[in-house]
N, C-alpha and C. Protein backbone atom coordinates (compact mmCIF):
# COMPACT_ATOMS: atom_id res chain seq x y z
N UNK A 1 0.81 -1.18 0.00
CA UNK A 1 0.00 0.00 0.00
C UNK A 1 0.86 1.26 0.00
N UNK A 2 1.85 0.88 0.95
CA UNK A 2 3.11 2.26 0.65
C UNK A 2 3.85 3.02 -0.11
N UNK A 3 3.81 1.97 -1.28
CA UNK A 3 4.44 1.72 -2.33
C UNK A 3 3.14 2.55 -3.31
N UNK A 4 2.08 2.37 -3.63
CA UNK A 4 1.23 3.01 -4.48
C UNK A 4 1.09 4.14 -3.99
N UNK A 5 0.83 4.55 -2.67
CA UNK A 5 1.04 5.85 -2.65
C UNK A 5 1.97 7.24 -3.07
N UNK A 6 2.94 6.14 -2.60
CA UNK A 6 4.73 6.94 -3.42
C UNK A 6 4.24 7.00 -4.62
N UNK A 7 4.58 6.16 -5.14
CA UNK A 7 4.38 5.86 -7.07
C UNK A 7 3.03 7.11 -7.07
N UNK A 8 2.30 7.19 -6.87
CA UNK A 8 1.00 8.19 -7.64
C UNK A 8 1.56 10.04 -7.31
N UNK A 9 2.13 9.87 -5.63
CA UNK A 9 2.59 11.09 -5.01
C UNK A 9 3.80 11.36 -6.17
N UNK A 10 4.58 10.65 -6.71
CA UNK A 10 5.80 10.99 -7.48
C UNK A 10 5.29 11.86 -8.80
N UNK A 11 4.36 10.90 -9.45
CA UNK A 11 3.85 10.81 -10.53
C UNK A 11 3.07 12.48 -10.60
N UNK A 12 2.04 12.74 -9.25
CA UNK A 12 1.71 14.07 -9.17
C UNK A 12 2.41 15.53 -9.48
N UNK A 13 3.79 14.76 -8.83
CA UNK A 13 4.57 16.50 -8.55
C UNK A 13 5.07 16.15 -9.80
N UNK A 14 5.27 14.91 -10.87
CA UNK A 14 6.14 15.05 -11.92
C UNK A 14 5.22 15.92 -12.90
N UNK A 15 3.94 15.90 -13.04
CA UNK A 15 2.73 16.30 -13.98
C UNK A 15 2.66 17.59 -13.73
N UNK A 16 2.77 18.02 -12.15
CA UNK A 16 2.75 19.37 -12.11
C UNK A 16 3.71 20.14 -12.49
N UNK A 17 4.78 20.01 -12.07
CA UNK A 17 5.99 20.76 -12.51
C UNK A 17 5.98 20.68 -14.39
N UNK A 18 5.41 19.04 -14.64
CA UNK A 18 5.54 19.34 -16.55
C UNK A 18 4.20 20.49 -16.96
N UNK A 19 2.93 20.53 -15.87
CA UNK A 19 2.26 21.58 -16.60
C UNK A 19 3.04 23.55 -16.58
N UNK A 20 3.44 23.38 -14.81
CA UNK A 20 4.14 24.60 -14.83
C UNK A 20 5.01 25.26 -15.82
N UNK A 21 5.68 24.22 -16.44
CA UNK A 21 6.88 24.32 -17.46
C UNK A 21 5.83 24.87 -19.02
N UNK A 22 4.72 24.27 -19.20
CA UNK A 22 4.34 24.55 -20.00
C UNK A 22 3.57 26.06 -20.46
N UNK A 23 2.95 26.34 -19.11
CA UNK A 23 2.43 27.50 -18.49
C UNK A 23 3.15 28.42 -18.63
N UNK A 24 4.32 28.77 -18.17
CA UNK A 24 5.64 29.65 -18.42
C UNK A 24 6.29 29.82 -19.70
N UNK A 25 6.02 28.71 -20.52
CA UNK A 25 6.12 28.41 -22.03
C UNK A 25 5.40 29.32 -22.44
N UNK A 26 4.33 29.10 -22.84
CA UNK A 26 3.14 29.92 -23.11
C UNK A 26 3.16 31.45 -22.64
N UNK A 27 3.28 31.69 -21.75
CA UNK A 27 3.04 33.18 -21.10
C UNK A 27 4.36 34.13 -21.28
N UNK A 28 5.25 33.39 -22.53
CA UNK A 28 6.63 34.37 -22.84
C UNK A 28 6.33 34.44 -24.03
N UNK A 29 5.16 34.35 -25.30
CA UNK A 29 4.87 35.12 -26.16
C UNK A 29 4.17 33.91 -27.03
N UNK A 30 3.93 34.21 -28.22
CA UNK A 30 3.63 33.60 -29.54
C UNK A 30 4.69 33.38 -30.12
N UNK A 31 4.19 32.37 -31.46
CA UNK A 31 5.33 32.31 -31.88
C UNK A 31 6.13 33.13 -33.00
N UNK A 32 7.26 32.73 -32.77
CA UNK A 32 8.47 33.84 -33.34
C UNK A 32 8.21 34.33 -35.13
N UNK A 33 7.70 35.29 -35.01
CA UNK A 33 7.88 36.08 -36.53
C UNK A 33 8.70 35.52 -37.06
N UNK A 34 8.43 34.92 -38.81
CA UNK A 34 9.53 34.59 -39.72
C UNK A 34 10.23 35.89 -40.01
N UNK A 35 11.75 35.95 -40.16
CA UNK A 35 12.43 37.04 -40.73
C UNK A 35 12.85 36.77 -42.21
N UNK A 36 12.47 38.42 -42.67
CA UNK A 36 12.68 37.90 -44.44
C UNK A 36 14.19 39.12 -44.93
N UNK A 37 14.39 39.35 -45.69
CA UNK A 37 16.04 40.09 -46.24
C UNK A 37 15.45 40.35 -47.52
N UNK A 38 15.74 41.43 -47.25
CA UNK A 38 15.95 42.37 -49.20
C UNK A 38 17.16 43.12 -49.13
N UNK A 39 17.61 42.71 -50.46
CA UNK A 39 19.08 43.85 -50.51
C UNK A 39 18.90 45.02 -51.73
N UNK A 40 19.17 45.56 -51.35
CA UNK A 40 19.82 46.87 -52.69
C UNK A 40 20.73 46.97 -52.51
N UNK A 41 21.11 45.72 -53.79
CA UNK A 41 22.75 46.39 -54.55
C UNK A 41 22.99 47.96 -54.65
N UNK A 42 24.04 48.35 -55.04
CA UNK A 42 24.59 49.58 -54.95
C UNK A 42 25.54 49.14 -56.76
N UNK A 43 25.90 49.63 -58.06
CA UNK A 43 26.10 49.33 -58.69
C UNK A 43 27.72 50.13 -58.18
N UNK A 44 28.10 50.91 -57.48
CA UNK A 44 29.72 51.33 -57.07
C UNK A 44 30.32 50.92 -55.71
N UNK A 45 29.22 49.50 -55.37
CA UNK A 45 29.55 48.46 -54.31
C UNK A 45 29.65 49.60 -52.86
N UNK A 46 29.31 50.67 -53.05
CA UNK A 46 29.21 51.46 -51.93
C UNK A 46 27.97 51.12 -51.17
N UNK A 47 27.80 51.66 -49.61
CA UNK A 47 26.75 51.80 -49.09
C UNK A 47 26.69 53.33 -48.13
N UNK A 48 25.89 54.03 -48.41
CA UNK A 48 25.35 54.81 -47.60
C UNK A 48 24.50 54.88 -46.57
N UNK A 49 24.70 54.79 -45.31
CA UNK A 49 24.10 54.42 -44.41
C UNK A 49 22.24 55.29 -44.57
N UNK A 50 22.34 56.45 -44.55
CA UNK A 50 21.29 57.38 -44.65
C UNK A 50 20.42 56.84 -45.12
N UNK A 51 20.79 56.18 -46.97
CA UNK A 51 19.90 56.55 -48.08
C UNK A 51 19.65 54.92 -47.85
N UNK A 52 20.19 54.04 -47.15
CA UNK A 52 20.05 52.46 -47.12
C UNK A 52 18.85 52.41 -46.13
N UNK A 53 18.81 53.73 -44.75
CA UNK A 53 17.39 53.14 -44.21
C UNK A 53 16.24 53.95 -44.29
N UNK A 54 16.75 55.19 -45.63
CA UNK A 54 15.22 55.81 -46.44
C UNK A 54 14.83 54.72 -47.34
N UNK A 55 15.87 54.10 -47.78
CA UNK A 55 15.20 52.86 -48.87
C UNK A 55 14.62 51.81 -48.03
N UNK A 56 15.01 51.37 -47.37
CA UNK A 56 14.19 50.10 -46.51
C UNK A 56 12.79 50.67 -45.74
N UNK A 57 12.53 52.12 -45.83
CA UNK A 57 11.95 52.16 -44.60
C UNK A 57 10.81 52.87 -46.01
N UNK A 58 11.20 53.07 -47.04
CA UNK A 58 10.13 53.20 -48.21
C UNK A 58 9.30 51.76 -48.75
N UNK A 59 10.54 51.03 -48.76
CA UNK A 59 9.59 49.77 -48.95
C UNK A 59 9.52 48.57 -47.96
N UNK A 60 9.74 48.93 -47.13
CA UNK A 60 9.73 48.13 -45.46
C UNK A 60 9.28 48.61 -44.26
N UNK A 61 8.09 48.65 -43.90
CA UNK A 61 7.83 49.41 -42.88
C UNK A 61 8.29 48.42 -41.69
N UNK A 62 8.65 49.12 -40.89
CA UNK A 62 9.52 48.42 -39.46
C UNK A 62 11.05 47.86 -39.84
N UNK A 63 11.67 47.79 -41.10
CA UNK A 63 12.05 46.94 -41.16
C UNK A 63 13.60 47.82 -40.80
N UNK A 64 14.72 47.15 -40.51
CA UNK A 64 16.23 47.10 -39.93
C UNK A 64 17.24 47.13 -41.23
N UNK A 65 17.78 48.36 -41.55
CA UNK A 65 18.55 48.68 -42.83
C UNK A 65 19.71 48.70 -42.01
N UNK A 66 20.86 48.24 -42.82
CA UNK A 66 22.24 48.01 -42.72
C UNK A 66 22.82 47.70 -43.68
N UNK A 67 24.24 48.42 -43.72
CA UNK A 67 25.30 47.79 -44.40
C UNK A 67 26.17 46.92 -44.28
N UNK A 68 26.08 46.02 -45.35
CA UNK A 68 26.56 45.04 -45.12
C UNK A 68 28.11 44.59 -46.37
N UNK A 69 29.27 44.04 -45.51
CA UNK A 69 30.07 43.49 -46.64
C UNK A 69 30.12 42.65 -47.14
N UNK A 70 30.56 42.59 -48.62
CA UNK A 70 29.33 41.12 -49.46
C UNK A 70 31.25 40.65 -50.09
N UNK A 71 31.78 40.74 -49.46
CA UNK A 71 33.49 40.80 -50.07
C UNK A 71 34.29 41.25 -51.08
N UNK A 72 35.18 41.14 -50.94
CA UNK A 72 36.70 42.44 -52.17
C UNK A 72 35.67 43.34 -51.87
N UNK A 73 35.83 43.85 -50.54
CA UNK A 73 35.46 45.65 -50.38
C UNK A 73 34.29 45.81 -50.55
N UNK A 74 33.89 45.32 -51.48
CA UNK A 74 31.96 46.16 -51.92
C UNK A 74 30.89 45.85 -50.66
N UNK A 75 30.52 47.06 -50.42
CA UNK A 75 29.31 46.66 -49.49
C UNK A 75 27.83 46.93 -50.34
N UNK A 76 26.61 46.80 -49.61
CA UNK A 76 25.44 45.90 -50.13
C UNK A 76 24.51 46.79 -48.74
N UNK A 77 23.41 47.41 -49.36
CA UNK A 77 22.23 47.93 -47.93
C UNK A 77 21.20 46.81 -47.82
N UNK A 78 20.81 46.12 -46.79
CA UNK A 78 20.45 45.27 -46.54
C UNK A 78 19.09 45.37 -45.83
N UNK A 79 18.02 44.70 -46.28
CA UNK A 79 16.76 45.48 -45.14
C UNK A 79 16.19 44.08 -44.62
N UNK A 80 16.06 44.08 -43.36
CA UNK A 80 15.92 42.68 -42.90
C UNK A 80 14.53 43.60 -41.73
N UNK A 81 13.28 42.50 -41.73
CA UNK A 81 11.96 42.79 -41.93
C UNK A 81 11.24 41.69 -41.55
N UNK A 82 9.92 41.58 -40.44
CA UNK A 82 9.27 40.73 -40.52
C UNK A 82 8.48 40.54 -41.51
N UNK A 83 8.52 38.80 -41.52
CA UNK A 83 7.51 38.75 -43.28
C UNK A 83 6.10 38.64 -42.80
């Protein structure tokens, strides 16, 4: 009889602690926005920081403009954006 009690008492706190875990899961958000990338080349491999997040932010609303180096020197404005 001692023995089933243990075994069910174990079994309890193991279920609870797996719902808690799940609970706390849940209550730190939805799930994670896919992230999408658009680039504008630059045809003199330059980037201008300014005009890289008037361009992203013309055709990206919210979205995170940066320059980026794409290698041998040329950089690339980069607009990275939830899709």
């Amino acid at each position: 009889m001692k023995i089933y009690y243990r075994s069910s008492l174990i079994g309890l706190v193991m279920l609870t602690i797996l719902l808690l875990g799940v609970v706390v899961n849940a209550q730190k958000g939805g799930p994670v926005r896919k992230q999408c990338v658009e680039q504008y080349p630059d045809p003199n491999g330059k980037c201008v920081i300014d005009q890289c997040k008037a361009q992203c932010a013309k055709n990206r609303k919210g979205g995170l403009a940066r320059c980026i180096d794409t290698g041998k020197g040329h950089m690339q404005c980069r607009c990275d954006y939830h899709c």
